[in-house]
N, C-alpha and C. Protein backbone atom coordinates (compact mmCIF):
# COMPACT_ATOMS: atom_id res chain seq x y z
N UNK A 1 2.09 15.23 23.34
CA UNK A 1 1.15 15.84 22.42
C UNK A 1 0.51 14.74 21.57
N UNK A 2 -0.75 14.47 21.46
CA UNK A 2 -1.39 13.66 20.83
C UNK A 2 -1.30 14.17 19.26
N UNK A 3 -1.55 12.78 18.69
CA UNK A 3 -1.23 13.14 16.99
C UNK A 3 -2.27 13.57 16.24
N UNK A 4 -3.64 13.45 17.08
CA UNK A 4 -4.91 14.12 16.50
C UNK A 4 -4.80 15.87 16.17
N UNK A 5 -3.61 15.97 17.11
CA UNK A 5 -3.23 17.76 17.16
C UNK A 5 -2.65 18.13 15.90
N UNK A 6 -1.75 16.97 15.84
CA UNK A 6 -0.57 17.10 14.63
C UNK A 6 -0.88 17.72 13.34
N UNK A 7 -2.48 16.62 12.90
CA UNK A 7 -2.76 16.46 11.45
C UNK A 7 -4.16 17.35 11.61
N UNK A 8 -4.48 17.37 10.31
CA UNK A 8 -5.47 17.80 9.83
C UNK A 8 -6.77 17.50 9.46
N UNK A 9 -7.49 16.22 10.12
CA UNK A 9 -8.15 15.24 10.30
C UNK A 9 -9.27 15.68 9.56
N UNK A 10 -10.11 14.63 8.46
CA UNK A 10 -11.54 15.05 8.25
C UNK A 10 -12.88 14.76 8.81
N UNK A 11 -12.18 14.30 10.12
CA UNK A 11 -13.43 13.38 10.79
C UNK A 11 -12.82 14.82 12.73
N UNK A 12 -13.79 14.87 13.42
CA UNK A 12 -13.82 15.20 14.96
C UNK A 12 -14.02 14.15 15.68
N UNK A 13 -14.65 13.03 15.42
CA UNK A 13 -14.76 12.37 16.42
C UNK A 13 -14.71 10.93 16.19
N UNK A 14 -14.79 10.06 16.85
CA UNK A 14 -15.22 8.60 16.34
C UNK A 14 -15.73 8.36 15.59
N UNK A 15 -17.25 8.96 15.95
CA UNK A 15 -18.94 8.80 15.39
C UNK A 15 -18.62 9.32 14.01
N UNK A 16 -17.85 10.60 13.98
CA UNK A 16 -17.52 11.30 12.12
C UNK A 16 -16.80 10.09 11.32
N UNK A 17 -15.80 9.35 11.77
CA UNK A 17 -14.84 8.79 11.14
C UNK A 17 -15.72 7.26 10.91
N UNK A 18 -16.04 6.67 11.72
CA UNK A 18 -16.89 5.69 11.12
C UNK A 18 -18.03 6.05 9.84
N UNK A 19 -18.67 7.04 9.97
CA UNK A 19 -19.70 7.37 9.11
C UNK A 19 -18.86 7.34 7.61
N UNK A 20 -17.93 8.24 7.93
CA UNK A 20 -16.66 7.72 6.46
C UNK A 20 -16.28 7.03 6.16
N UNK A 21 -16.31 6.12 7.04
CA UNK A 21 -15.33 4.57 6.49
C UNK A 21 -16.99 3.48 6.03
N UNK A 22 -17.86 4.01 6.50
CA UNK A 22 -19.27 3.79 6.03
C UNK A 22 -19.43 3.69 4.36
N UNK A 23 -18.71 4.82 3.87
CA UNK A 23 -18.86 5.52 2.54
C UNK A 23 -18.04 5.20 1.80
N UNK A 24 -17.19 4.54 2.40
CA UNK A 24 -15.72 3.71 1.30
C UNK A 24 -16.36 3.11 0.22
N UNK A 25 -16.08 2.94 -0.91
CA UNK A 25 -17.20 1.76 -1.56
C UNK A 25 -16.68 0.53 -1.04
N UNK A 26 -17.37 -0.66 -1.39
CA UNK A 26 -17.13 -1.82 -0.89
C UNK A 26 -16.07 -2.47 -1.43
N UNK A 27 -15.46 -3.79 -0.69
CA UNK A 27 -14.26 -4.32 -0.95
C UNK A 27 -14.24 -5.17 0.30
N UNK A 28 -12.78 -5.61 0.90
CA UNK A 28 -12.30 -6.01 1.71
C UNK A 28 -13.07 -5.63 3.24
N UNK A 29 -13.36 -6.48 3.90
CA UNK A 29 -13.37 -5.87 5.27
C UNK A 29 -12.54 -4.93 5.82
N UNK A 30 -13.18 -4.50 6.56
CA UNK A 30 -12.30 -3.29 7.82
C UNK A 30 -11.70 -4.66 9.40
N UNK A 31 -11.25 -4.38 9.36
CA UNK A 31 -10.91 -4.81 11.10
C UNK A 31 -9.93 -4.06 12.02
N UNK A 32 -10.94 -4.03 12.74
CA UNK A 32 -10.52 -2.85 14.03
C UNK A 32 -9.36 -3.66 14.98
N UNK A 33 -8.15 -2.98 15.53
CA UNK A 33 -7.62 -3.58 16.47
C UNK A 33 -7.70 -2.55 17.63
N UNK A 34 -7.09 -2.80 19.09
CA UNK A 34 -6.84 -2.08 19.86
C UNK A 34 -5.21 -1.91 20.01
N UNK A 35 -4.76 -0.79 20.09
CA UNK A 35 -3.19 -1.19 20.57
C UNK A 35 -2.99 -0.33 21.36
N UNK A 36 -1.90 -0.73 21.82
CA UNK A 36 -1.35 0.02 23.20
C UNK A 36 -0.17 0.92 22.78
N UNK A 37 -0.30 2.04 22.68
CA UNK A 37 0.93 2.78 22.70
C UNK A 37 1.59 4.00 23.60
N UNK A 38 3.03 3.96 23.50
CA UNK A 38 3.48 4.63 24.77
C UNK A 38 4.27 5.57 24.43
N UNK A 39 3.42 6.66 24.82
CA UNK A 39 4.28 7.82 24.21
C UNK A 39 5.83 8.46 25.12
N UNK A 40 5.79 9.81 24.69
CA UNK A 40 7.60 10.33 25.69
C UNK A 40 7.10 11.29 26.47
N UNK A 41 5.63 11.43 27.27
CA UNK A 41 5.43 12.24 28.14
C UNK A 41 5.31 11.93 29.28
N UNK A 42 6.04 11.65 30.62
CA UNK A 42 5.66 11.25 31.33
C UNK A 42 4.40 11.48 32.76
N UNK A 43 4.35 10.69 33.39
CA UNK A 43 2.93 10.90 34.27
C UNK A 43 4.03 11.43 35.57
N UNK A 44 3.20 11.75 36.60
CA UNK A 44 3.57 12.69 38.06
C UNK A 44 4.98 11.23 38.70
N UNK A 45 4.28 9.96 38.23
CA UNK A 45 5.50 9.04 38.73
C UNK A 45 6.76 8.66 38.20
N UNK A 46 6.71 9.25 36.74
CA UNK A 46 7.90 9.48 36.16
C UNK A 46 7.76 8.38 35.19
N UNK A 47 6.60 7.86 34.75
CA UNK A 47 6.68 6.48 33.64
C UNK A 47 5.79 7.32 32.85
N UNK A 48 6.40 6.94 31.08
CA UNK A 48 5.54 7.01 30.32
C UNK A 48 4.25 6.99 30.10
N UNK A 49 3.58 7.93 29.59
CA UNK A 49 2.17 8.21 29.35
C UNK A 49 1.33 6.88 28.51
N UNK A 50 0.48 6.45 28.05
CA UNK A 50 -0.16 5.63 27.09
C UNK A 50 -1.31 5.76 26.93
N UNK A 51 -1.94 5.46 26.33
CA UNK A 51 -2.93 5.37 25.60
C UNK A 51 -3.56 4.03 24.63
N UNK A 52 -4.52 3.89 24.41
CA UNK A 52 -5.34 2.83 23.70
C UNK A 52 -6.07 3.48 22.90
N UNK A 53 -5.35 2.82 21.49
CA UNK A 53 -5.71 3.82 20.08
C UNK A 53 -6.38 2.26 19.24
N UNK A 54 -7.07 3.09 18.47
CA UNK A 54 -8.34 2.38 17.45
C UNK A 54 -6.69 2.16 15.97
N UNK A 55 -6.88 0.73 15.73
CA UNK A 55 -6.06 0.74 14.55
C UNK A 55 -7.27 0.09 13.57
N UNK A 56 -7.60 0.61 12.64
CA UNK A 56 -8.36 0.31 11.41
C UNK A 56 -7.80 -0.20 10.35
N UNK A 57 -7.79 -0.81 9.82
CA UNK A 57 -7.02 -1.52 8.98
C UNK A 57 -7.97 -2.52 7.87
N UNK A 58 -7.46 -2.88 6.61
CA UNK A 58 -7.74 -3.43 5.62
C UNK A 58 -6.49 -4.36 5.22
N UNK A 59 -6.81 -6.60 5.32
CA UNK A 59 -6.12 -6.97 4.54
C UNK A 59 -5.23 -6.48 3.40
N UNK A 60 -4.15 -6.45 3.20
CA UNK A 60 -3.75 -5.99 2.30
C UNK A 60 -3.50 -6.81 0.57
N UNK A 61 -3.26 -8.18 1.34
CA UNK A 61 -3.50 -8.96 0.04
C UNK A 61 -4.98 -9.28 -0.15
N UNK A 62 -6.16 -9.18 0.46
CA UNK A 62 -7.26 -8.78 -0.38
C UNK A 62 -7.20 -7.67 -0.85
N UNK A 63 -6.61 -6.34 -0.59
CA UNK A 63 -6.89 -5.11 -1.32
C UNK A 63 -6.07 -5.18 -3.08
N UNK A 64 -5.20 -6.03 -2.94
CA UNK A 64 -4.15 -6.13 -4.13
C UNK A 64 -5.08 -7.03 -4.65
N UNK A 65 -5.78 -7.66 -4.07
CA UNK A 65 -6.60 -8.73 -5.43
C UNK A 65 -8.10 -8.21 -5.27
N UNK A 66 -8.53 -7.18 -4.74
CA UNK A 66 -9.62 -6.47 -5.41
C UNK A 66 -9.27 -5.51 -6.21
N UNK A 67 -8.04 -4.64 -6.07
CA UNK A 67 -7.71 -3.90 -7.66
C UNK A 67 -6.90 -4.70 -8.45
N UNK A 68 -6.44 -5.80 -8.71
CA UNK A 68 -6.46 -6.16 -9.81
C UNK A 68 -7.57 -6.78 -10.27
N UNK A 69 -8.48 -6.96 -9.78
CA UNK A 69 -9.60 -7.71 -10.51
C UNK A 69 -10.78 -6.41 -10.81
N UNK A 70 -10.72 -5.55 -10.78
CA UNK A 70 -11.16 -5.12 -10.66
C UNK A 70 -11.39 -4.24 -12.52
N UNK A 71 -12.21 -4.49 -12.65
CA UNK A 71 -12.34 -4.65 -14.29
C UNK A 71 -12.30 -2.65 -14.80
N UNK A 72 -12.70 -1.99 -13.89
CA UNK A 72 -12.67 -0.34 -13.52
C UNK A 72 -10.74 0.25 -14.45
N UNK A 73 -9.89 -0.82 -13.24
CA UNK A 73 -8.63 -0.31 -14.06
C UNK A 73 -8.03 -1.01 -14.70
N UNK A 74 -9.00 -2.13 -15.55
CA UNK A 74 -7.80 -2.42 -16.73
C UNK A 74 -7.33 -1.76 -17.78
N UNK A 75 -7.77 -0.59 -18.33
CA UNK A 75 -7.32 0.26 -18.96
C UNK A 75 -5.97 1.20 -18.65
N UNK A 76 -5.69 0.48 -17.36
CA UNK A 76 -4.31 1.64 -16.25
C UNK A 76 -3.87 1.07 -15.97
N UNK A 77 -3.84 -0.53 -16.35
CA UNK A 77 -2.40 -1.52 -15.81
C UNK A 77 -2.07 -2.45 -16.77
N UNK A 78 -1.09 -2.73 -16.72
CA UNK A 78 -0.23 -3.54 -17.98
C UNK A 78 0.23 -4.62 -16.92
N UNK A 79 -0.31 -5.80 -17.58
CA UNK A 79 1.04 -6.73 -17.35
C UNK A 79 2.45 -7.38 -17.63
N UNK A 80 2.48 -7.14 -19.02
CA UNK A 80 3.06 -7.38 -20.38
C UNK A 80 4.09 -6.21 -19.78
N UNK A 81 5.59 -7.11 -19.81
CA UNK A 81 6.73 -5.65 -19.57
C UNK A 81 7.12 -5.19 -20.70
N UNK A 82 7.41 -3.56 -20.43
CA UNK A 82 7.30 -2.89 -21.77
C UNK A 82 8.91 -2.08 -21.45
N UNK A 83 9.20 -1.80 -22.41
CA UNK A 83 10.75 -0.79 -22.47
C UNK A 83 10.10 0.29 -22.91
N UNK A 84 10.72 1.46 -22.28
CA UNK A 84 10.05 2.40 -22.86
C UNK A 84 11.79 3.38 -22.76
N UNK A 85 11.76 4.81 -23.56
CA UNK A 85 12.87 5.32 -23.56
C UNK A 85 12.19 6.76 -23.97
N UNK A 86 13.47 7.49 -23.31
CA UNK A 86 13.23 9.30 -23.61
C UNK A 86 12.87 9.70 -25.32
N UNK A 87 14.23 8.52 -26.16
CA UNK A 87 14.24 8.82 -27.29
C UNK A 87 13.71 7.74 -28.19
N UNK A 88 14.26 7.96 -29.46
CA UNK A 88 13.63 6.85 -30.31
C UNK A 88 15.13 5.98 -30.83
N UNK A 89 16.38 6.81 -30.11
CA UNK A 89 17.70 6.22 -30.28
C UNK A 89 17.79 4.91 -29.18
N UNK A 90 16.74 5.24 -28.03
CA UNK A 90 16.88 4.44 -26.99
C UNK A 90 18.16 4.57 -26.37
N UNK A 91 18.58 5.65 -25.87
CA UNK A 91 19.90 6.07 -24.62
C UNK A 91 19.50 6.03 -23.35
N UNK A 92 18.15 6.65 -22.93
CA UNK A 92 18.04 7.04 -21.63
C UNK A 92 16.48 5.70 -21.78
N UNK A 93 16.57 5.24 -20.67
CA UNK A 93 15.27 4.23 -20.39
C UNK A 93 14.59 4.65 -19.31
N UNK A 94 13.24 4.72 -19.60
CA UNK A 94 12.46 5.05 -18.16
C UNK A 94 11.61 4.43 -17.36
N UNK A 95 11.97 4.35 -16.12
CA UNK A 95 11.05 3.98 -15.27
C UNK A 95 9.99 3.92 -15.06
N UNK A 96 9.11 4.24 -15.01
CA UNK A 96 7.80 5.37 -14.10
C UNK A 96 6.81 3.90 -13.71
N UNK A 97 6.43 2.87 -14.43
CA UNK A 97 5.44 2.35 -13.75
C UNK A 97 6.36 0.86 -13.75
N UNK A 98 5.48 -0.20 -12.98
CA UNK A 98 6.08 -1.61 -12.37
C UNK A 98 6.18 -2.42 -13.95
N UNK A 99 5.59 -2.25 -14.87
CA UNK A 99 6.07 -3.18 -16.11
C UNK A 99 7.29 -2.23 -16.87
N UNK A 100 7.55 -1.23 -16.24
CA UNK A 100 8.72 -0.64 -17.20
C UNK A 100 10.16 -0.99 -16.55
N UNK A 101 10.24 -1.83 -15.22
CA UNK A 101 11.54 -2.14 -14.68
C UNK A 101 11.85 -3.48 -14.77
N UNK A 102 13.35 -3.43 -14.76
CA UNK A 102 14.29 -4.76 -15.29
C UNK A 102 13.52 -5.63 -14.77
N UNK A 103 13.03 -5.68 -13.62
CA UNK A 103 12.87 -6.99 -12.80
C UNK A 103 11.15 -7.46 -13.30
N UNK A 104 10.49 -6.33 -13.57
CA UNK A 104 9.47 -7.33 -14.44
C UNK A 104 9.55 -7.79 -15.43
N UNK A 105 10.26 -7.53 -16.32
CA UNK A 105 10.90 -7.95 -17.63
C UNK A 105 11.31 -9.50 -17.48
N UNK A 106 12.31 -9.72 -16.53
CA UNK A 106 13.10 -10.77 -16.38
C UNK A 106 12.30 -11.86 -15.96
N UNK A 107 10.81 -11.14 -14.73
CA UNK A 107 10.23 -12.00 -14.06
C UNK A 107 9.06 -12.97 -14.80
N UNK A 108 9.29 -11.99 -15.91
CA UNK A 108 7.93 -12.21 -16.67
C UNK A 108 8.45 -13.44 -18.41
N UNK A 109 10.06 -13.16 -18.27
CA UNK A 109 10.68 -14.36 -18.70
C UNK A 109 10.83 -15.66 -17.99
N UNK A 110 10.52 -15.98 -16.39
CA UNK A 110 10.72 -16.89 -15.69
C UNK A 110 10.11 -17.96 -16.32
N UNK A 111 10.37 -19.43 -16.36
CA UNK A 111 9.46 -20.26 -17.08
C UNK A 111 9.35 -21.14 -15.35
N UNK A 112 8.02 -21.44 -14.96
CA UNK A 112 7.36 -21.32 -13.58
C UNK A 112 8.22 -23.34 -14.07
N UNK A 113 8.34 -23.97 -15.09
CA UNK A 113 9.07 -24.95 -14.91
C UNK A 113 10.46 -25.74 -14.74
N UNK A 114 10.91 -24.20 -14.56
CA UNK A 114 12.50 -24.58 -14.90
C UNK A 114 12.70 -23.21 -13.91
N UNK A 115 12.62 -23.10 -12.24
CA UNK A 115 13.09 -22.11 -11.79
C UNK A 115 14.93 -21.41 -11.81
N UNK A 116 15.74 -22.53 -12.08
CA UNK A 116 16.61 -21.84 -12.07
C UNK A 116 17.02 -20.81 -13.31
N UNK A 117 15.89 -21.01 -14.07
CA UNK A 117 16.41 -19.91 -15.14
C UNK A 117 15.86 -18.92 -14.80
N UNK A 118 15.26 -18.43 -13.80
CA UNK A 118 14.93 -17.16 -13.16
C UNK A 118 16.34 -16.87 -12.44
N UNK A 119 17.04 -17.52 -11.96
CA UNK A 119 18.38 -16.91 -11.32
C UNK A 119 19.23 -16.15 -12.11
N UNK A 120 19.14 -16.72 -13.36
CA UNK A 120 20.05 -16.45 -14.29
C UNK A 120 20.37 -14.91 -14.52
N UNK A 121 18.53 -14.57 -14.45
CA UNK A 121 18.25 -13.19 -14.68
C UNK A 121 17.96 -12.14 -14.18
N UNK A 122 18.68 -12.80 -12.66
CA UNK A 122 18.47 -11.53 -11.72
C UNK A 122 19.25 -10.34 -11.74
């Protein structure tokens, strides 16, 4: 069973899905691969079925350094690690975004000249 069946796709065809990826706003290139994949149905000779599927894809470390530079969400990201807590007794500490955990805290104590005092604080 092909996976186009599976999901709920907003594109029918090729021609639809390019026209969308048309409309992305700009950033990073697209690059198309081909891959080969082999599914668990087999053919009349008893070997796996396959197919040659479109993989679309976007660098990912350009995508991480077009949203951080990206002047849109500096109002929605912190770099500066912050403690944050349920109370004002500070018992319960919370998680929820990447400057509220131990390890940015610690990372963001690293002095980039003296690496072993980043060990210290793992």
């Amino acid at each position: 069973m092909k996976v186009q069946n599976q999901t709920k796709l907003s594109f029918h065809n090729n021609r639809s899905f390019l026209s969308k990826v048309d409309q992305l706003p700009t950033g990073p290139g697209w690059q198309c691969e081909i891959v080969d994949v082999v599914g668990d149905t087999l053919d009349n000779s008893s070997k796996p079925m396959g197919e040659k599927l479109e993989l679309w894809r976007r660098d990912p470390l350009e995508c991480i350094q077009e949203l951080l530079g990206n002047p849109a969400f500096k109002d929605h990201v912190s770099y500066a690690p912050e403690r944050v807590y349920t109370s004002t007794e500070g018992e319960e500490q919370v998680y929820d975004e990447m400057w509220t955990g131990d390890w940015w805290w610690n990372t963001q104590a690293c002095k980039p000249q003296d690496s072993s005092s980043c060990q210290a604080l793992d």
